[in-house]
C-alpha atoms as a PDB file:
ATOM      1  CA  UNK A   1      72.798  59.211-191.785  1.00  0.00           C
ATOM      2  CA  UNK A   2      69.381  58.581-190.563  1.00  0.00           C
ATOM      3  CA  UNK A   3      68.914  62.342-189.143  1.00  0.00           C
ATOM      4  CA  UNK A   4      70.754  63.718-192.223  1.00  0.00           C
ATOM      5  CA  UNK A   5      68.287  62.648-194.681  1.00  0.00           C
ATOM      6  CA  UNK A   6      65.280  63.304-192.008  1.00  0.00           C
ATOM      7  CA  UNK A   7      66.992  67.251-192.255  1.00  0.00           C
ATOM      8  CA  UNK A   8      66.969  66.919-195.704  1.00  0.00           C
ATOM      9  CA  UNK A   9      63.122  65.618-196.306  1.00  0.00           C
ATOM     10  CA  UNK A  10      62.241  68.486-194.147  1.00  0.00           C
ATOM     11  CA  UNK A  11      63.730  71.169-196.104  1.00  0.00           C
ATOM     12  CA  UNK A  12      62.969  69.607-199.196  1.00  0.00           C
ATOM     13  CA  UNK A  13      59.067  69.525-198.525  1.00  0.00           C
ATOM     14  CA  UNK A  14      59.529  73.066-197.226  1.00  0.00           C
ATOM     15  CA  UNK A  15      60.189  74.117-200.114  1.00  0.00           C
ATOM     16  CA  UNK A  16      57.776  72.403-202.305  1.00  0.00           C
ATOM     17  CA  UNK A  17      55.278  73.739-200.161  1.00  0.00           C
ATOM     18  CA  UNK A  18      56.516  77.076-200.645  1.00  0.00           C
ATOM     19  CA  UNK A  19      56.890  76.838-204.230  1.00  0.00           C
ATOM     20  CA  UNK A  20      53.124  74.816-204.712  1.00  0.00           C
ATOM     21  CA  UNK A  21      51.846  77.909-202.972  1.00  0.00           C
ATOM     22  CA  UNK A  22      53.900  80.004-205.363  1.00  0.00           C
ATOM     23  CA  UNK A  23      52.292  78.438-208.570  1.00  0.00           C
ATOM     24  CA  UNK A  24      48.986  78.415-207.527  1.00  0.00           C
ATOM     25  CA  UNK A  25      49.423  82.402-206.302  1.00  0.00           C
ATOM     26  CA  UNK A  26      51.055  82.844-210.139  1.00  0.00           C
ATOM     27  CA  UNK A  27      48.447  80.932-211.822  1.00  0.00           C
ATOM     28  CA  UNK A  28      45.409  83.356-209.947  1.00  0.00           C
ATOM     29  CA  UNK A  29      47.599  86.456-210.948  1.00  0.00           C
ATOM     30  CA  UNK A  30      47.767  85.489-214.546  1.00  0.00           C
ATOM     31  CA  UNK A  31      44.137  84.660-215.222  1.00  0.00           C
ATOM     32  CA  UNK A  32      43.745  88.020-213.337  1.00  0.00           C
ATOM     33  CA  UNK A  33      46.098  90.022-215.671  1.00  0.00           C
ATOM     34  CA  UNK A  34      44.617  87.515-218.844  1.00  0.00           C
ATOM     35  CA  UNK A  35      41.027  89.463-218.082  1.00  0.00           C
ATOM     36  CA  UNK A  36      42.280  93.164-217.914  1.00  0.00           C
ATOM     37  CA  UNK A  37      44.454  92.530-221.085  1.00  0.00           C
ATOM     38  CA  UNK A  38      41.061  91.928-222.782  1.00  0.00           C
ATOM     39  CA  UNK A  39      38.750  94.104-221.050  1.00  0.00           C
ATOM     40  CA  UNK A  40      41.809  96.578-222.469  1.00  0.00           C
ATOM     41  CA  UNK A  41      42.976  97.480-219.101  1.00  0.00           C
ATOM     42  CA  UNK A  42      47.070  96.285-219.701  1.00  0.00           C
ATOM     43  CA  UNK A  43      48.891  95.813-222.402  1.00  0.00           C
ATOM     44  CA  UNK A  44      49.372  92.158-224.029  1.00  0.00           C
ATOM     45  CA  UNK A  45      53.218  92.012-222.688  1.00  0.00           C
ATOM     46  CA  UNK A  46      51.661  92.165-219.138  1.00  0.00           C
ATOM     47  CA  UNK A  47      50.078  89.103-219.728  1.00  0.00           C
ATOM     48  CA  UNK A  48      52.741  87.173-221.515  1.00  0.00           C
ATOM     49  CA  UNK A  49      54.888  88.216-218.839  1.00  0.00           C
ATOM     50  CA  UNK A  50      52.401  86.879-216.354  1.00  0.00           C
ATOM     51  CA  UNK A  51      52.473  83.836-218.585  1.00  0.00           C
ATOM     52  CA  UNK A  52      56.231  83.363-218.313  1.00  0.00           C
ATOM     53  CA  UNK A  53      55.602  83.723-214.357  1.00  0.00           C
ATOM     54  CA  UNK A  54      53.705  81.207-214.100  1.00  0.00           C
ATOM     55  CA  UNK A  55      55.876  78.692-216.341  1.00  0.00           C
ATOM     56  CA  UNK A  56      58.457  79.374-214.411  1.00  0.00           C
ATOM     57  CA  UNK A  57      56.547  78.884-210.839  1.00  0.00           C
ATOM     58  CA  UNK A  58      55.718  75.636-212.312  1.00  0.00           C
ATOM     59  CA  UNK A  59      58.940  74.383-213.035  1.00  0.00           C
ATOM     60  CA  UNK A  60      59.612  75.290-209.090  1.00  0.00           C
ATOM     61  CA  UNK A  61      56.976  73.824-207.910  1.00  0.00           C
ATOM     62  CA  UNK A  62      57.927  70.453-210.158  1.00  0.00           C
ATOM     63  CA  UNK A  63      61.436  70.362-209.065  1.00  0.00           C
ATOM     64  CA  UNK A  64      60.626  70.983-205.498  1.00  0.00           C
ATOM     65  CA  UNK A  65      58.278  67.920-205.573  1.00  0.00           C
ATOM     66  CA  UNK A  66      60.955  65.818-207.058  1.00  0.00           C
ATOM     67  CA  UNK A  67      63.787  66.881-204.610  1.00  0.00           C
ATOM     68  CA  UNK A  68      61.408  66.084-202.102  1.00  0.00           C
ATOM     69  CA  UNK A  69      60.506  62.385-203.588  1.00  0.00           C
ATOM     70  CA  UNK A  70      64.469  61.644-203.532  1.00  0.00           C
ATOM     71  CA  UNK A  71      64.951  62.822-200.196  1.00  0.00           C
ATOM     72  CA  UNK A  72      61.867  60.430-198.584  1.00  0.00           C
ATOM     73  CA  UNK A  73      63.837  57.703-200.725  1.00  0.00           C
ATOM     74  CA  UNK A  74      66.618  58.186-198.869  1.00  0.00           C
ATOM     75  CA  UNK A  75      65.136  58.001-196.166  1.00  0.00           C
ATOM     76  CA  UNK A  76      63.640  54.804-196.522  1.00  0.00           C
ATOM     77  CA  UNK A  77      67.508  53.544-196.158  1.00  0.00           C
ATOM     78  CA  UNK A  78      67.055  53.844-192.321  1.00  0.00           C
ATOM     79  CA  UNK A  79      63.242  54.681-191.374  1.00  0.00           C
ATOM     80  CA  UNK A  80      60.415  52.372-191.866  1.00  0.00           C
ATOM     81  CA  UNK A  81      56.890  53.481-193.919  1.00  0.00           C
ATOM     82  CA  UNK A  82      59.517  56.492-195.018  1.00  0.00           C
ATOM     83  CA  UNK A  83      57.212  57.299-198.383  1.00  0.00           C
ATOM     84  CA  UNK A  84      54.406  58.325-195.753  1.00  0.00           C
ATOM     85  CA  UNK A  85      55.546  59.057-192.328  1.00  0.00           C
ATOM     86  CA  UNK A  86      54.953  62.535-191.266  1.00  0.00           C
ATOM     87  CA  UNK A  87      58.606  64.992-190.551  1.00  0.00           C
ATOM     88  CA  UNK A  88      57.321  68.394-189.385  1.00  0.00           C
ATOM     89  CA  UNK A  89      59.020  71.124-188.300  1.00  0.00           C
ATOM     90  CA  UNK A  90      62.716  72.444-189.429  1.00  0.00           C
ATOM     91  CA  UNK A  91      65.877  70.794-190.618  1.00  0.00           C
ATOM     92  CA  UNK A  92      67.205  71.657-187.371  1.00  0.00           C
ATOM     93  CA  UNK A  93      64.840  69.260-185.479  1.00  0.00           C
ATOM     94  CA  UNK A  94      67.134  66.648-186.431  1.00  0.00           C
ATOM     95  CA  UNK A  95      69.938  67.921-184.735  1.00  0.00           C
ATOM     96  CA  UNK A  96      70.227  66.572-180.937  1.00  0.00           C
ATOM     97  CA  UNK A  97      71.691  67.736-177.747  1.00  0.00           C
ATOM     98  CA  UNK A  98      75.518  66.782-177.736  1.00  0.00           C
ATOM     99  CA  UNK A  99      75.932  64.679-174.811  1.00  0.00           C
ATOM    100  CA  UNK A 100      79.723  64.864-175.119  1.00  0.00           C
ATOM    101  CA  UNK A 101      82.697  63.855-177.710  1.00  0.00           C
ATOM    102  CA  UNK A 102      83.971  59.827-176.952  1.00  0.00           C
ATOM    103  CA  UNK A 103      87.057  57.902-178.694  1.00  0.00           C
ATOM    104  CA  UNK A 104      86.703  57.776-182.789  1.00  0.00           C
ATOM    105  CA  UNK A 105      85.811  54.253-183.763  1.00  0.00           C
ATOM    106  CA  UNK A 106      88.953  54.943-186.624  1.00  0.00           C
ATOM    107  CA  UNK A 107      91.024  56.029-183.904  1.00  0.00           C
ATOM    108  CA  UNK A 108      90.633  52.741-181.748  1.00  0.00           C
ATOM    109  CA  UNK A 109      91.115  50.527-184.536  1.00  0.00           C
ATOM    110  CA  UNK A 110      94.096  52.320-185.636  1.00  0.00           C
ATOM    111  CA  UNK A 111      95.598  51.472-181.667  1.00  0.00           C
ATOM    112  CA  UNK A 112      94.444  48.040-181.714  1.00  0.00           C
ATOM    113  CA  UNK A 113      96.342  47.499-185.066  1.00  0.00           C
ATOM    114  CA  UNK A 114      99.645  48.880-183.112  1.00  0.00           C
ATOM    115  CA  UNK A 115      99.274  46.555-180.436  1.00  0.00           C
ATOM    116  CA  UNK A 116      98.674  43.591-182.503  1.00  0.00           C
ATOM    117  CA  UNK A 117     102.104  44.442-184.603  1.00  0.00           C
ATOM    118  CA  UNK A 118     103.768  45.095-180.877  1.00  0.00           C
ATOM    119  CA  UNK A 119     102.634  41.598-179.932  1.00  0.00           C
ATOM    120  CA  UNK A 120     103.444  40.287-183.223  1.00  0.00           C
ATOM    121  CA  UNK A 121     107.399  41.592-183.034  1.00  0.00           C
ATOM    122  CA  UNK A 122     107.303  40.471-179.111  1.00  0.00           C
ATOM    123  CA  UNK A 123     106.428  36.704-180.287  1.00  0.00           C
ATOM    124  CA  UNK A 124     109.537  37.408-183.142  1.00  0.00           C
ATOM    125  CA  UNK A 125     112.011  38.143-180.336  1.00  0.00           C
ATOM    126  CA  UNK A 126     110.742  35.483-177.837  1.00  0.00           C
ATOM    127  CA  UNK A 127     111.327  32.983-180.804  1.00  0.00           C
ATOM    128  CA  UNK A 128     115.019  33.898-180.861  1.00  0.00           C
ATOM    129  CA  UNK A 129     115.530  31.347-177.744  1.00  0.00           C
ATOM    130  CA  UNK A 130     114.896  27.733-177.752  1.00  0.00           C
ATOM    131  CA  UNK A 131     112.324  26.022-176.544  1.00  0.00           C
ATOM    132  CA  UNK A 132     112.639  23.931-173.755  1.00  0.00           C
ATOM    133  CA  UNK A 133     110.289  21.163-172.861  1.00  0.00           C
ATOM    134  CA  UNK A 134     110.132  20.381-169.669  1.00  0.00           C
ATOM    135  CA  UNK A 135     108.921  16.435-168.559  1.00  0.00           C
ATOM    136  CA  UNK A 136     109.529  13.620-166.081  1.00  0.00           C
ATOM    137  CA  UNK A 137     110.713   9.738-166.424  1.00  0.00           C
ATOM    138  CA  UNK A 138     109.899   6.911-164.891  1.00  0.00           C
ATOM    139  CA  UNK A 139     112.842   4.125-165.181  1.00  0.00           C
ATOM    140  CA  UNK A 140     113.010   0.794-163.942  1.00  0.00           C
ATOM    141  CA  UNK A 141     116.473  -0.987-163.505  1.00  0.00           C
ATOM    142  CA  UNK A 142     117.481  -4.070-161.246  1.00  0.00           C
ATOM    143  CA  UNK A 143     114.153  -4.294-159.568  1.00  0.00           C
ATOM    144  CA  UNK A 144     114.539  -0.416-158.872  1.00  0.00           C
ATOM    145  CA  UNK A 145     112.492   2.335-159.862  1.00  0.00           C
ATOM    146  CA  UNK A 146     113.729   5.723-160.579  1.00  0.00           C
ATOM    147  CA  UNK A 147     111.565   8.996-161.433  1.00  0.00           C
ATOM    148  CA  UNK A 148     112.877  12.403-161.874  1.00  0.00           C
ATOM    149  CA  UNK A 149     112.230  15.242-164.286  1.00  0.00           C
ATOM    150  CA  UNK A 150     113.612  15.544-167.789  1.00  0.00           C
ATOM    151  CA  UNK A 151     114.376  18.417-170.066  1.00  0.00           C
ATOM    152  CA  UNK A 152     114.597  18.732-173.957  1.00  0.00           C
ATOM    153  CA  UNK A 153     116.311  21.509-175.705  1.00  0.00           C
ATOM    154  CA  UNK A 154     115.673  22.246-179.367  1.00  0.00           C
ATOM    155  CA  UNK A 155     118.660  22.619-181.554  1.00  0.00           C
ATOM    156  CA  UNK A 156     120.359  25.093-182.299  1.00  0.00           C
ATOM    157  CA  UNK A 157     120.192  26.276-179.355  1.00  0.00           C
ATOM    158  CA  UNK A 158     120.021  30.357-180.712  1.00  0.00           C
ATOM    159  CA  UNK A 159     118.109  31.001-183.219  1.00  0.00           C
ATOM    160  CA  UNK A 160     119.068  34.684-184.550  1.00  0.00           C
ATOM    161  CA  UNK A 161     115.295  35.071-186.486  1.00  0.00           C
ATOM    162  CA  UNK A 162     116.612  38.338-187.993  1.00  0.00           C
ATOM    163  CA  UNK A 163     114.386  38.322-190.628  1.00  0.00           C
ATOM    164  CA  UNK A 164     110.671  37.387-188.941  1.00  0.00           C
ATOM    165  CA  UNK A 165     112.008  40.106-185.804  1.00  0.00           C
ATOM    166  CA  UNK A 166     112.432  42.571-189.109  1.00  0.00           C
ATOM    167  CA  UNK A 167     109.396  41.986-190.670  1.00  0.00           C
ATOM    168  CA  UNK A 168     107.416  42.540-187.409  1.00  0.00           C
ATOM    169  CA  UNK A 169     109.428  45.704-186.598  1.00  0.00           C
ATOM    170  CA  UNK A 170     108.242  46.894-189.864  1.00  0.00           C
ATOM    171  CA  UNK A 171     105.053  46.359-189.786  1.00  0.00           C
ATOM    172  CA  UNK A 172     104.924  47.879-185.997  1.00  0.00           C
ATOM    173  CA  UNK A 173     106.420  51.120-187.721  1.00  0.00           C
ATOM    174  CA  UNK A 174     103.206  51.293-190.293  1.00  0.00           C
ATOM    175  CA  UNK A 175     100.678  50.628-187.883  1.00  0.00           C
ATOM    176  CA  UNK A 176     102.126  53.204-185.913  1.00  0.00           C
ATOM    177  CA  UNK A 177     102.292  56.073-188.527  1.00  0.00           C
ATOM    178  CA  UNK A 178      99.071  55.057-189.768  1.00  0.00           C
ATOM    179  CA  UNK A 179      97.716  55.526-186.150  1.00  0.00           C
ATOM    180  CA  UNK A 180      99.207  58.793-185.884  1.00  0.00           C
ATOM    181  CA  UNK A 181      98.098  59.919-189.249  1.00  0.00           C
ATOM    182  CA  UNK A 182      94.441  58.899-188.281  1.00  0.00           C
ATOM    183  CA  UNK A 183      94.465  60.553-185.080  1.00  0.00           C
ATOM    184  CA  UNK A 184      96.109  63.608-186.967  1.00  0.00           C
ATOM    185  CA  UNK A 185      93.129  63.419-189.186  1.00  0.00           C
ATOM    186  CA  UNK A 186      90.519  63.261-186.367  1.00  0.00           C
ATOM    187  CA  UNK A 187      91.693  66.215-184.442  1.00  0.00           C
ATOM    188  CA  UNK A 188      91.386  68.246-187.481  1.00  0.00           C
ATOM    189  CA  UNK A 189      88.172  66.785-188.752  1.00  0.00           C
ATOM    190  CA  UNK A 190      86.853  67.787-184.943  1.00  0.00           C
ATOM    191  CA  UNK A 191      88.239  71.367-185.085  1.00  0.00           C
ATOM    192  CA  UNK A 192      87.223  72.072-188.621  1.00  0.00           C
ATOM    193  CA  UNK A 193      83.705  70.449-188.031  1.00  0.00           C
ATOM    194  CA  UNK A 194      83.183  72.554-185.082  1.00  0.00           C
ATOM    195  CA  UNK A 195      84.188  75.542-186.655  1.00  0.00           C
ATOM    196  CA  UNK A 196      82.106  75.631-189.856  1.00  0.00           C
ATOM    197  CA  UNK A 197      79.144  74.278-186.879  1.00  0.00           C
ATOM    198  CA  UNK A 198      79.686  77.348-184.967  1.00  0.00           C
ATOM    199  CA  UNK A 199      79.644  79.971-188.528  1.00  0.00           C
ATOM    200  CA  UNK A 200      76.952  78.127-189.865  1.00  0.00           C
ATOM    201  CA  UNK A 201      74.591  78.682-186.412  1.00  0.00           C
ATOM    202  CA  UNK A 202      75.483  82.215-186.023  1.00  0.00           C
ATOM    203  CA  UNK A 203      74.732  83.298-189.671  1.00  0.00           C
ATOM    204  CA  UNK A 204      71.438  81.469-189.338  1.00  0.00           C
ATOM    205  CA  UNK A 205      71.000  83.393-185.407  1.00  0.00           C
ATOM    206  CA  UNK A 206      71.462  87.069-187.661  1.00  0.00           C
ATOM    207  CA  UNK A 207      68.958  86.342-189.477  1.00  0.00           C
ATOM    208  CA  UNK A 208      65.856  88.589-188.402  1.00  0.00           C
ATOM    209  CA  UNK A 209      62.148  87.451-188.357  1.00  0.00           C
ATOM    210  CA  UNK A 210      60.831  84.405-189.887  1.00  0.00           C
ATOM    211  CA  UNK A 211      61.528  84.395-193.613  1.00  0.00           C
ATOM    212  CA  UNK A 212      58.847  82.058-194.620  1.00  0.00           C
ATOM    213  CA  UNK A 213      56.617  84.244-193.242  1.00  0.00           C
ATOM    214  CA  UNK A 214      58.393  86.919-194.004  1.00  0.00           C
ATOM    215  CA  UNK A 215      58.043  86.284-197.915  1.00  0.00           C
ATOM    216  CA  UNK A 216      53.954  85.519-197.514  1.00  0.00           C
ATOM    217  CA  UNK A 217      53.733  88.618-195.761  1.00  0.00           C
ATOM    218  CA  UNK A 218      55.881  90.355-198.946  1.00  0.00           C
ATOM    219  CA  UNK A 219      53.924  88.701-201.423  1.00  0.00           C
ATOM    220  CA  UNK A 220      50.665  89.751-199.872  1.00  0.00           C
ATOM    221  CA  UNK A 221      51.587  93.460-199.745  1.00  0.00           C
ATOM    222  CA  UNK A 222      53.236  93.362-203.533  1.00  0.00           C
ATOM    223  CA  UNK A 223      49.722  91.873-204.968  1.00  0.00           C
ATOM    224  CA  UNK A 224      47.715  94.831-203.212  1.00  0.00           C
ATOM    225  CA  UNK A 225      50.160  97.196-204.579  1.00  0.00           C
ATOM    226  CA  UNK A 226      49.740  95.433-208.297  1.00  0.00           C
ATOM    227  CA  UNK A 227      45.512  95.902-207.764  1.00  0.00           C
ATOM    228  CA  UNK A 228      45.935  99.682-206.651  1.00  0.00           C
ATOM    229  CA  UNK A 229      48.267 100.375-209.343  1.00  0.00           C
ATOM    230  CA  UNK A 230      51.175 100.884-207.717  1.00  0.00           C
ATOM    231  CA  UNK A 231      53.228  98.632-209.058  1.00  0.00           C
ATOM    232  CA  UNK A 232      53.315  97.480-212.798  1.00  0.00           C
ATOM    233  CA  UNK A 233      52.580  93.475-213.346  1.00  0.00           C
ATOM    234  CA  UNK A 234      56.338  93.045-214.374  1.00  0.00           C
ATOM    235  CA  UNK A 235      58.010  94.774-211.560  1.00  0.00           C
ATOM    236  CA  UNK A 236      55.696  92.659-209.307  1.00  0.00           C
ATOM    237  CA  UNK A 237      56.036  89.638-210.371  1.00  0.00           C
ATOM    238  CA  UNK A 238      60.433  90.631-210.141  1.00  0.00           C
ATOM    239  CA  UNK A 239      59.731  91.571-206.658  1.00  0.00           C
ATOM    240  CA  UNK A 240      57.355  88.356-205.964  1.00  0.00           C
ATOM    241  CA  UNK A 241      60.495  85.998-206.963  1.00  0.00           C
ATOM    242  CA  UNK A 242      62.459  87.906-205.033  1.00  0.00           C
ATOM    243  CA  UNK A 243      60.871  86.820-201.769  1.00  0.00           C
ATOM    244  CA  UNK A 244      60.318  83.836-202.654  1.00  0.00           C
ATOM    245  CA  UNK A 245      64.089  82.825-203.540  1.00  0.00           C
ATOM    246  CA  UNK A 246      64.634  84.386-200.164  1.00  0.00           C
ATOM    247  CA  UNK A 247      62.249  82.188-197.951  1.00  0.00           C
ATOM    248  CA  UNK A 248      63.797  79.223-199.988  1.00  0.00           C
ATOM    249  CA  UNK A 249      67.134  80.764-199.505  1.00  0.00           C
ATOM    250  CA  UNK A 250      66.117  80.470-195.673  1.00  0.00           C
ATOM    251  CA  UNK A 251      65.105  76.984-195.725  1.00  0.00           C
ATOM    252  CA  UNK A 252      68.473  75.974-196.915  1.00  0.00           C
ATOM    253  CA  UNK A 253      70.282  78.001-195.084  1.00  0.00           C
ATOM    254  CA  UNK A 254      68.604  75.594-191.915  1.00  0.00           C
ATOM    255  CA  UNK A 255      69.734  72.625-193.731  1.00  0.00           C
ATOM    256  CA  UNK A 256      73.070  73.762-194.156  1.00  0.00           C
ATOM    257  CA  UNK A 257      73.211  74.750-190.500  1.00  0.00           C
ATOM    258  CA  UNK A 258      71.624  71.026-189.822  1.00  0.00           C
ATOM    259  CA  UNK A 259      74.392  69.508-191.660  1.00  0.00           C
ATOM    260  CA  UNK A 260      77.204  71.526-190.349  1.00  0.00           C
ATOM    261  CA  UNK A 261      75.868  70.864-186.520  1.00  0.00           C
ATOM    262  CA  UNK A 262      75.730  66.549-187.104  1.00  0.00           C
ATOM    263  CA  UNK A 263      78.850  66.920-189.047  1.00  0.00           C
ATOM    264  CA  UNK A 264      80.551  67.814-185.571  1.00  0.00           C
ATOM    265  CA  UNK A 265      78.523  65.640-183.587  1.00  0.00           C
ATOM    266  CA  UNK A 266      80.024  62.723-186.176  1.00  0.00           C
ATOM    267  CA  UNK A 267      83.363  63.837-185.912  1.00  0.00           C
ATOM    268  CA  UNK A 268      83.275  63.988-181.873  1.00  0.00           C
ATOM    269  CA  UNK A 269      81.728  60.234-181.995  1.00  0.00           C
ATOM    270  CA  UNK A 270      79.037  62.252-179.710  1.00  0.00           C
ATOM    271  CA  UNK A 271      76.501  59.369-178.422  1.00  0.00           C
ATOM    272  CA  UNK A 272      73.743  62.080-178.975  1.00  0.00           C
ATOM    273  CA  UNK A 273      73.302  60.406-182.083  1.00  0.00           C
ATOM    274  CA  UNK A 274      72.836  57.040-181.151  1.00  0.00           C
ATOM    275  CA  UNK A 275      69.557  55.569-180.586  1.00  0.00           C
ATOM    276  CA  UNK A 276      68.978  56.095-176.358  1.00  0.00           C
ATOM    277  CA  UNK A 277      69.592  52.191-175.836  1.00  0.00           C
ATOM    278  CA  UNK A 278      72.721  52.150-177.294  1.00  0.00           C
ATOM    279  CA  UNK A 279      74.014  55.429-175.642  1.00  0.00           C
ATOM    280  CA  UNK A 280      76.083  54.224-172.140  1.00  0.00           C
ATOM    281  CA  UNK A 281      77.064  50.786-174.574  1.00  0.00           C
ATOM    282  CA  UNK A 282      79.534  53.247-176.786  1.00  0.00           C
ATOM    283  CA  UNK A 283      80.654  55.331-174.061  1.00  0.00           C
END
């Protein structure tokens, strides 16, 4: 939970940044484009287009903030001063070293219901005999006095129970198939967690370079091919989002990765995700 929604304020103020720097770079470009439209330079549909550009980098930039502001919400559920604290680096910071997989909470509960019905239908069948209560008397006759023990038997002597010795054997048969159903459930949970842990890191490991970087770098080169003519404002401006969905593309790629990798963790009960203090406590 708590490293989830760190992952996700990370990536979320990734890409607001990303996208703030993309409005401000869209606003410059259309001023720019604004001035050669009427020193007669470009046409007028080079500057509505820039116009449009920069509309739509707003709405980015907007939405970005926003997703951001929800996720530091969130994150307020577990983290103290959460509106202002500072989370650096990438979604997958807030993955940590597996230390190893322990027993599912579920899973123990599930056992300790069995045993309780086992002990339950055990106290059934020892119910079927009588109870005996076992005493001693003290009796005084013609000055004597005799001691010795007694015993009491509760009538009838059998008692058959048949329907509490059901009941129990019943309910020993649910808690059963509900254990195995849960522990059914938790192996698969594991495999399929680990699976979609292990896809998810090596599509992120093919990636080459650092796409955040990657896209400034783009951007840079596709405005000094728009100011030596190289490119046409429209075509630039295609080729501008087109790096920028890319880097953003990136960013949740790593938070996708982030989630697949606790996802696992979760699934293996791994103590790495515990607080230290409370690490050899679960184990």
């Amino acid at each position: 939970g708590a490293r989830a929604a760190w992952a996700e304020v990370a990536a979320a103020e990734a890409r607001g940044s990303l996208a703030t720097e993309a409005l401000t770079q869209a606003h410059a470009r259309r001023v720019a484009v604004e001035a050669r439209v009427e020193a007669g330079d470009l046409a007028e549909l080079e500057a509505r287009l820039a116009r449009l550009a920069e509309a739509q980098a707003a709405l980015a930039a907007v939405e970005a903030q926003r997703a951001a502001a929800e996720a530091r919400v969130t994150l307020a559920r577990f983290v103290p001063d959460a509106a202002t604290v500072a989370v650096s680096g990438s979604p997958g910071d807030a993955v940590p070293t597996p230390i190893g997989a322990t027993e599912r909470p579920d899973v123990q509960a599930s056992r300790r219901r069995v045993d309780a019905a086992e002990a339950a239908l055990r106290a059934e069948r020892a119910a079927v005999l009588a109870a005996v209560d076992l005493g001693a008397a003290v009796e005084r006759e013609g000055g004597a006095t005799f001691a010795g023990p007694t015993v009491q038997l509760t009538l009838p002597l059998w008692k058959l129970n048949p329907e509490g010795r059901a009941t129990a054997r019943a309910e020993v048969g649910v808690a059963q198939a509900e254990a195995d159903a849960t522990a059914r459930a938790a192996e698969a949970e594991q495999l399929t967690t680990r699976g979609a842990a292990t896809r998810s890191r090596a599509a992120r490991a093919g990636l080459a370079g650092e796409p955040a970087a990657d896209a400034r770098a783009a951007i840079a080169a596709i405005d000094r091919a728009q100011d030596g003519g190289e490119l046409d404002p429209g075509t630039a401006t295609l080729l501008r989002q087109q790096a920028l969905d890319g880097a953003i593309s990136a960013i949740s790629l790593d938070l996708a990765t982030a989630h697949a990798e606790l996802d696992a963790l979760l699934a293996q009960s791994d103590p790495a995700l515990l607080p230290p203090e409370l690490r050899e406590v679960s184990r």
